[in-house]
Protein backbone atom coordinates (compact mmCIF):
# COMPACT_ATOMS: atom_id res chain seq x y z
CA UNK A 1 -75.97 -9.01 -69.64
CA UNK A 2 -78.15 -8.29 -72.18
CA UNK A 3 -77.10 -5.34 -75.67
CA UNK A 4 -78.96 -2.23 -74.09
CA UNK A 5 -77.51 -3.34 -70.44
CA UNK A 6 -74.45 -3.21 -71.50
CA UNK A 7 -74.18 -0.37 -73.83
CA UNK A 8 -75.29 1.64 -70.67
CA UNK A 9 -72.69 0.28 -68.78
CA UNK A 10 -69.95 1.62 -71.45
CA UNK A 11 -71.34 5.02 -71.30
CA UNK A 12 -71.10 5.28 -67.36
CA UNK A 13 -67.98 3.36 -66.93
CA UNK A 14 -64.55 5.60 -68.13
CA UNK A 15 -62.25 2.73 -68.99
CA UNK A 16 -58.82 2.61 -68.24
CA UNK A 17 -57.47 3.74 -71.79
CA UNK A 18 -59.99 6.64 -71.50
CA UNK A 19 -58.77 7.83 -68.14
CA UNK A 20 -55.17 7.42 -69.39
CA UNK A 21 -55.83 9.76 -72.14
CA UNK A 22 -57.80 12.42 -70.18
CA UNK A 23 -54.84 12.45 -67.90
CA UNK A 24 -52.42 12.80 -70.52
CA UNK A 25 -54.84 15.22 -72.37
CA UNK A 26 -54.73 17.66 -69.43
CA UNK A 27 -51.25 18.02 -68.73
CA UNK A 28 -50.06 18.21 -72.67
CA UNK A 29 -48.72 21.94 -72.94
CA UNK A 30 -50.52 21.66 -76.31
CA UNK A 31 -50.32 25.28 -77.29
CA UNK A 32 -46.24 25.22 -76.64
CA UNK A 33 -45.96 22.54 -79.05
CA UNK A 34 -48.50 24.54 -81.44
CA UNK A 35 -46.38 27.71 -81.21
CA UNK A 36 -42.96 26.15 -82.07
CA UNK A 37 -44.20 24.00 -84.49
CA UNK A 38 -46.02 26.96 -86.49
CA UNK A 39 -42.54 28.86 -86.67
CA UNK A 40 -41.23 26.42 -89.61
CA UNK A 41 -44.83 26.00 -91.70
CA UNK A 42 -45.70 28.59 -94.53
CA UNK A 43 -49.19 29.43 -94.61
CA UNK A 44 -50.67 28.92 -98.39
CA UNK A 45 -53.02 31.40 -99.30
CA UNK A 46 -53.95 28.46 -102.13
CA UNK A 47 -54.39 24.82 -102.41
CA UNK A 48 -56.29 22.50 -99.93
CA UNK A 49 -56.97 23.28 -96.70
CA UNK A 50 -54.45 22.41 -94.05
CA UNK A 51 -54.89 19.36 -91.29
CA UNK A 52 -55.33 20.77 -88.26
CA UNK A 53 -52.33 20.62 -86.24
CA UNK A 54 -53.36 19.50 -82.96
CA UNK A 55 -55.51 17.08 -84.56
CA UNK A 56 -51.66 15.47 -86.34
CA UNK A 57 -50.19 16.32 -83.02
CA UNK A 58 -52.45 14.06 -81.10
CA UNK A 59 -53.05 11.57 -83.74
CA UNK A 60 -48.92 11.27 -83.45
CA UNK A 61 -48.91 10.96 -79.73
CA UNK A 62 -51.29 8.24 -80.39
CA UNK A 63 -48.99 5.82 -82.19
CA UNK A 64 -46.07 6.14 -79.42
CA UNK A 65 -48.36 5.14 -76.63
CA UNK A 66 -49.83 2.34 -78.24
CA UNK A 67 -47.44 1.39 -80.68
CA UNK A 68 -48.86 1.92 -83.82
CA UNK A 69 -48.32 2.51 -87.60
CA UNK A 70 -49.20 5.10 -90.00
CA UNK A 71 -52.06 2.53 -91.24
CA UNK A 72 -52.49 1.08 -88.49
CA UNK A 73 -53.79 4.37 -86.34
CA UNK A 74 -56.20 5.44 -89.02
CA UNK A 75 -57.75 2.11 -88.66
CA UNK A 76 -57.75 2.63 -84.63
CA UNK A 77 -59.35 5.70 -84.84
CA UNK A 78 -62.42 4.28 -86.49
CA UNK A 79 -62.25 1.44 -84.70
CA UNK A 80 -62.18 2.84 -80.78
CA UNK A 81 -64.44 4.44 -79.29
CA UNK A 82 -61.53 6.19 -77.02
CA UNK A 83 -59.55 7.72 -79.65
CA UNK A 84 -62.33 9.46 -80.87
CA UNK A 85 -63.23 11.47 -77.98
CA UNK A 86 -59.23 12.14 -77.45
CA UNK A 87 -58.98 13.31 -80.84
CA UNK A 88 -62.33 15.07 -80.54
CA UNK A 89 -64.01 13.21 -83.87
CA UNK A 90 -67.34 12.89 -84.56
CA UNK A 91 -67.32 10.04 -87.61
CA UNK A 92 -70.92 11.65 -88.80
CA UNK A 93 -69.60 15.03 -89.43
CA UNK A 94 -65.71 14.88 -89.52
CA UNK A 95 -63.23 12.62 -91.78
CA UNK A 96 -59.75 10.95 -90.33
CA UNK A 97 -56.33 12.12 -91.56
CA UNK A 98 -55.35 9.39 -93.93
CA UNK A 99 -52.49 7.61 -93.54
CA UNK A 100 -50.49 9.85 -96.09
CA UNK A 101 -51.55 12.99 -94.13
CA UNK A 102 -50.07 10.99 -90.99
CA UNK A 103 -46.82 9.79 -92.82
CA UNK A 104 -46.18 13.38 -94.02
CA UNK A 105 -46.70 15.04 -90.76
CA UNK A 106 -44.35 12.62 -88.57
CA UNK A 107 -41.62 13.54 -91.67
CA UNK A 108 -42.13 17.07 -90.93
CA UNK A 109 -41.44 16.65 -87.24
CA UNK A 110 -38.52 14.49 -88.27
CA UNK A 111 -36.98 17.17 -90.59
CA UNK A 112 -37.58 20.05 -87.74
CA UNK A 113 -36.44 17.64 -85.37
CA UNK A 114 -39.72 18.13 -83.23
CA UNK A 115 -38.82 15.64 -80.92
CA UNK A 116 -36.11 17.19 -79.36
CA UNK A 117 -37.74 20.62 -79.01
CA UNK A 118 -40.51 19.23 -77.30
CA UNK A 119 -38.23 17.05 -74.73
CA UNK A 120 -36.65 20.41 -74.24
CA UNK A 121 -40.19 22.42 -73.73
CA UNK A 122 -41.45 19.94 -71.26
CA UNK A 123 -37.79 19.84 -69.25
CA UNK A 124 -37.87 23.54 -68.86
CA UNK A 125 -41.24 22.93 -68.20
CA UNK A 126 -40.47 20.21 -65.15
CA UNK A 127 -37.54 22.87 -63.97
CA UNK A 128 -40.07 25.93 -63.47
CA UNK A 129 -42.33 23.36 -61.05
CA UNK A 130 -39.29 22.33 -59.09
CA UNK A 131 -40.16 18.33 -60.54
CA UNK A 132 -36.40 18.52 -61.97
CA UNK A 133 -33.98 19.43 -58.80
CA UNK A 134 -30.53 19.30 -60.84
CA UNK A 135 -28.79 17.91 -57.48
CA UNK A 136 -27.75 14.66 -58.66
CA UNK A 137 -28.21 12.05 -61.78
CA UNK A 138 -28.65 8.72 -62.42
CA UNK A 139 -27.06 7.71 -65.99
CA UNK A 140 -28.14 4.42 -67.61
CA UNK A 141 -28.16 2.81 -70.86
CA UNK A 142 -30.25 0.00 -72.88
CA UNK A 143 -30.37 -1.74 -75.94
CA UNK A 144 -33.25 -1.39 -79.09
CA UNK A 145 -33.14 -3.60 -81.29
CA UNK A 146 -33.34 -3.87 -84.76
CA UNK A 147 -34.48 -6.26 -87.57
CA UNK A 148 -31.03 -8.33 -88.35
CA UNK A 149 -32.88 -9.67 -91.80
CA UNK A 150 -31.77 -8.68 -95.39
CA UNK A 151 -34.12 -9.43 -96.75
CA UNK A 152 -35.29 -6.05 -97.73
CA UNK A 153 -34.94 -3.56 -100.94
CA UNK A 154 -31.20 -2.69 -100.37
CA UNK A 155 -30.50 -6.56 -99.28
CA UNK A 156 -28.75 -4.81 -96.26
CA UNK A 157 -29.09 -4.31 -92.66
CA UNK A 158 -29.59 -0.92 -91.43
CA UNK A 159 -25.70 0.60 -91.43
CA UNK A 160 -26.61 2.85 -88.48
CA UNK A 161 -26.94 -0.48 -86.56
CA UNK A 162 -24.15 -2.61 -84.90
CA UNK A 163 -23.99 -5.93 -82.68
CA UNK A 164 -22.92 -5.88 -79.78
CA UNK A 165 -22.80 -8.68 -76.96
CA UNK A 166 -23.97 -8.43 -73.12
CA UNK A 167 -23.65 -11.28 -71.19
CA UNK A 168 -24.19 -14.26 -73.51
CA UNK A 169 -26.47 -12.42 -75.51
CA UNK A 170 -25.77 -10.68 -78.74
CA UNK A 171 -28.21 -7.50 -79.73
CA UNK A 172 -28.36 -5.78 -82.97
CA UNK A 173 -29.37 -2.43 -83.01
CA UNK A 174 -28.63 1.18 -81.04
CA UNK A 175 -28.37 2.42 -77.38
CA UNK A 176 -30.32 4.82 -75.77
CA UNK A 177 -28.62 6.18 -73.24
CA UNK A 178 -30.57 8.74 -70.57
CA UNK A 179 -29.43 10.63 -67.26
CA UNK A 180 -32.28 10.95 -64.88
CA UNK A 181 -32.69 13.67 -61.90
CA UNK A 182 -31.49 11.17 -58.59
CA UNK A 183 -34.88 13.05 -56.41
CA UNK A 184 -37.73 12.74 -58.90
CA UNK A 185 -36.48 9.76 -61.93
CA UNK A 186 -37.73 12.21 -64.52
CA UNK A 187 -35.07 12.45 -67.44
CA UNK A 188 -33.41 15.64 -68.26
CA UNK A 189 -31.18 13.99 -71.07
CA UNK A 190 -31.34 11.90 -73.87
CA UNK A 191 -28.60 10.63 -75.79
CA UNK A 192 -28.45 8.14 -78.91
CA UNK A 193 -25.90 6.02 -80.03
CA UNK A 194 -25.36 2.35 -82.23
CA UNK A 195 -25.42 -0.97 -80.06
CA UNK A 196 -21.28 -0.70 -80.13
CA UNK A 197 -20.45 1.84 -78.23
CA UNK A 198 -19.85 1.16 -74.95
CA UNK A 199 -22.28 3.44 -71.99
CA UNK A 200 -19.26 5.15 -70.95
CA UNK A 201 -18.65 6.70 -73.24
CA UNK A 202 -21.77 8.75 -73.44
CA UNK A 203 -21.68 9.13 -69.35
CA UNK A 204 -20.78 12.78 -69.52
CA UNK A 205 -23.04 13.83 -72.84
CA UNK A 206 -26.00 12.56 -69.96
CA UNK A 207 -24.96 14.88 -67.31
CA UNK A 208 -26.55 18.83 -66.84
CA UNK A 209 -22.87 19.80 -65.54
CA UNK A 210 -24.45 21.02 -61.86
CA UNK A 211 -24.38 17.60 -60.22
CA UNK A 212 -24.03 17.12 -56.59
CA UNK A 213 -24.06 13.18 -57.07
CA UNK A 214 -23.67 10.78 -59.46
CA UNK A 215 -24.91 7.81 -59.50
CA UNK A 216 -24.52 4.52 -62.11
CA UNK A 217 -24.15 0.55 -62.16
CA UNK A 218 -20.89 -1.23 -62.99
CA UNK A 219 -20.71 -0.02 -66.39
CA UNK A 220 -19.59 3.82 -65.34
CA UNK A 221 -16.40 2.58 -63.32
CA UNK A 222 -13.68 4.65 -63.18
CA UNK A 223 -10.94 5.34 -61.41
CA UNK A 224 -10.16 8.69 -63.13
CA UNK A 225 -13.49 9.71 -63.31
CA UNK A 226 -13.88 8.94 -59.24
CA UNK A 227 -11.03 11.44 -58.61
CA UNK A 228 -12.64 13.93 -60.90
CA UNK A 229 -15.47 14.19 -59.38
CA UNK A 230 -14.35 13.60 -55.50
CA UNK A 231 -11.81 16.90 -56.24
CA UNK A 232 -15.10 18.67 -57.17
CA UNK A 233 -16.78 17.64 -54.17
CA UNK A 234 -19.14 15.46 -55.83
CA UNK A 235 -20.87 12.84 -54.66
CA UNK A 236 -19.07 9.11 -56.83
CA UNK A 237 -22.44 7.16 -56.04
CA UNK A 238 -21.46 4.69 -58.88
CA UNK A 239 -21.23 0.83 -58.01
CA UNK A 240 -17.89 -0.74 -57.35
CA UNK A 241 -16.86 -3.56 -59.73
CA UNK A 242 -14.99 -6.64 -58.47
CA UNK A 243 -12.67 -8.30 -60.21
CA UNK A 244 -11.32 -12.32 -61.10
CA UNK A 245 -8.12 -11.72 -58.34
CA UNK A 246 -9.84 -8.61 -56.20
CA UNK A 247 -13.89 -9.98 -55.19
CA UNK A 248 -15.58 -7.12 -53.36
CA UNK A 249 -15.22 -6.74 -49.89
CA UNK A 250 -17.99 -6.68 -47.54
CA UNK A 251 -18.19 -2.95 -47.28
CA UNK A 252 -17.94 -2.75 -50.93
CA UNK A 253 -21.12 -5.16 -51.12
CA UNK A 254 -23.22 -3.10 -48.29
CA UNK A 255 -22.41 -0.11 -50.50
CA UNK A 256 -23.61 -0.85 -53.44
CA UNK A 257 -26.62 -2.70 -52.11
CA UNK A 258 -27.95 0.79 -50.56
CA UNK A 259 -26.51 2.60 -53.61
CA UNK A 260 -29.10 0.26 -56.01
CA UNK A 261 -32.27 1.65 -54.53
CA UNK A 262 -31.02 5.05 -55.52
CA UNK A 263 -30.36 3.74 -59.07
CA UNK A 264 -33.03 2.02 -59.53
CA UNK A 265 -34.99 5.38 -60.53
CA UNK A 266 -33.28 5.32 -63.88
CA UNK A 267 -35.65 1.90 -64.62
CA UNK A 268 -38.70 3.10 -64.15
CA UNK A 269 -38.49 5.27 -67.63
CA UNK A 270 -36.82 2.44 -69.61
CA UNK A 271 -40.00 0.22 -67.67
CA UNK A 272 -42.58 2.77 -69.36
CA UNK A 273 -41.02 2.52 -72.14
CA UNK A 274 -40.28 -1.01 -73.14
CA UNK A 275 -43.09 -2.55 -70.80
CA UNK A 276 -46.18 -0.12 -70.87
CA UNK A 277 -45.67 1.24 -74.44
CA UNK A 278 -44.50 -1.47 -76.00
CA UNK A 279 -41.21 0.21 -77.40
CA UNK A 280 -38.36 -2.83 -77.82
CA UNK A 281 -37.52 -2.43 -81.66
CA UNK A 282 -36.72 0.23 -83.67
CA UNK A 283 -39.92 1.46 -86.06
CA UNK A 284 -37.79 3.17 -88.91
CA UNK A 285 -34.15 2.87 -90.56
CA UNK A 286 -31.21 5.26 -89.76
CA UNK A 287 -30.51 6.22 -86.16
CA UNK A 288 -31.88 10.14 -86.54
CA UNK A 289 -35.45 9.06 -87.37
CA UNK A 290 -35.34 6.76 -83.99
CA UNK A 291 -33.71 9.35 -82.44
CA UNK A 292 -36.71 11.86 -83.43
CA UNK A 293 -38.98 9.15 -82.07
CA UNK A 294 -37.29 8.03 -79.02
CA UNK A 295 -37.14 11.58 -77.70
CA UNK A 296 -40.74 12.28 -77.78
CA UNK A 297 -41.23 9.17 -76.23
CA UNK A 298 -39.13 10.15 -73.24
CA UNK A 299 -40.75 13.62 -73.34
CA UNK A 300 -44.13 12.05 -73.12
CA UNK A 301 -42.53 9.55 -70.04
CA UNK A 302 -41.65 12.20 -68.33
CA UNK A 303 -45.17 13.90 -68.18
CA UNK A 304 -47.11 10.58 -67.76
CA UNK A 305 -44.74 9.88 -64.36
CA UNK A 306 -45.27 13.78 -63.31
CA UNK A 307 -48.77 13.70 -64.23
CA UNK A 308 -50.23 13.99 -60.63
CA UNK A 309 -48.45 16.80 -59.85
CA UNK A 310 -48.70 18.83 -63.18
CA UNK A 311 -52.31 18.03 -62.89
CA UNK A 312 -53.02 19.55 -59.16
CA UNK A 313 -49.84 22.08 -59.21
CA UNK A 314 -51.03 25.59 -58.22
């Protein structure tokens, strides 16, 4: 295929990135995010003119999707094609935010704690569509780690990290713990907490307090908690755990072999996540900033696996 062959080809052809991006591009609630973020900026009547917002905005989206840095995305955006017509750039006429502009934008999202206001637009958001039911949830946990090295200004790890071990395996870093609506797998909670602390402990921080079922793996057992919730006539869908002197019976097995493909909802975001996005270490020191980050990931998870019915919704 000859240079003018295939440059036709490229502008007939929407590639996969591009229709990701027009997807996600629809369904944003843009203006929302606009609105609450221009309730904590002071408008200037001197000085440089501001960035545009939704230019940052998308720009920021940007780097969670495809994992990238501050430097990194500038260079993307003059490098692919895509990006461009997301952002809505033309190179001849328009300049890219550096990536000072970028760095000081994310650490004014991070000081207004953006993240979690727009995880909280987008649930309410889910809830007026009927995407989030509130019947039953699905609680889960999983490790991010974190560089282990000292070899860094402070000559330090990050104290907002612990170890912890699973199995034979020893992680370094913090837990991200979620509960996810048991009908559609979209998460209505996000909780952060270091590697150490065990997913119990966080079970009820992940729960919307109208639950008609819970469900969870081995982690969540508990006798008290069982009787709690069977006195309030809810639904104890976590699995049973044997034990060295007491193996599982066979009803015991059969029950928590139709209980996994329940459970198994609460994967799908950590899938997105870790597998499509790329998200498996932490980008910045302290948990807050992760925290910051890690919630408008999730927030952007839960439109990209509600995306077909945002998109046609009456």
């Amino acid at each position: 295929m000859n240079q003018s062959s295939f440059l036709a080809l490229a502008h007939t052809k929407k590639l996969r990135c591009e229709r990701f991006l027009d997807e996600m591009d629809d369904i944003i609630p843009w203006q929302m995010f606009l609105d609450v973020m221009m309730q904590f900026i002071e408008e200037k009547s001197t000085g440089r003119k501001r960035t545009d917002l939704l230019l940052l905005l998308k720009i920021h989206f940007l780097q969670q999707w495809y994992s990238l840095s501050d430097p990194g995305v500038e260079e993307a955006i003059y490098d692919r094609n895509s990006f461009q017509k997301f952002l809505g750039i033309d190179l001849l006429a328009q300049t890219v935010p550096d990536e000072t502009t970028i760095l000081n934008f994310r650490h004014f999202l991070e000081k207004e704690d953006m993240g979690t206001k727009f995880f909280d637009i987008v649930r309410y958001l889910l809830e007026e569509k009927h995407l989030i039911m509130k019947e039953g949830t699905i609680t889960d946990a999983t490790f991010i780690e974190a560089p282990s090295s000292t070899k860094n200004k402070e000559k330090k790890r990050d104290p907002d990290m612990t170890s912890s071990k699973k199995g034979n395996n020893w992680h370094f870093g913090m837990k991200t713990h979620i509960g996810t609506d048991a009908k559609s797998g979209l998460v209505h909670t996000v909780e952060t907490t270091t590697a150490k602390v065990h997913d119990k402990t966080k079970m009820n921080d992940c729960l919307h307090g109208e639950e008609k079922a819970i469900f969870g793996d081995k982690g969540y057992v508990g006798a008290k908690d069982k009787k709690e919730a069977r006195s309030k006539n809810i639904f104890w869908g976590v699995l049973d755990k044997g034990a060295s002197r007491h193996p599982l019976s066979t009803g015991q097995k059969k029950r928590n072999k139709k209980l996994s493909s329940v459970r198994a909802k609460v994967e799908h975001p950590f899938q997105i996540l870790k597998c499509q996005w790329g998200y498996r270490k932490v980008r910045y020191r302290g948990l807050f900033k992760n925290t910051c980050q890690i919630k408008t990931l999730f927030m952007l998870i839960n439109l990209f696996k509600a995306r077909k019915a945002l998109r046609f919704a009456t």
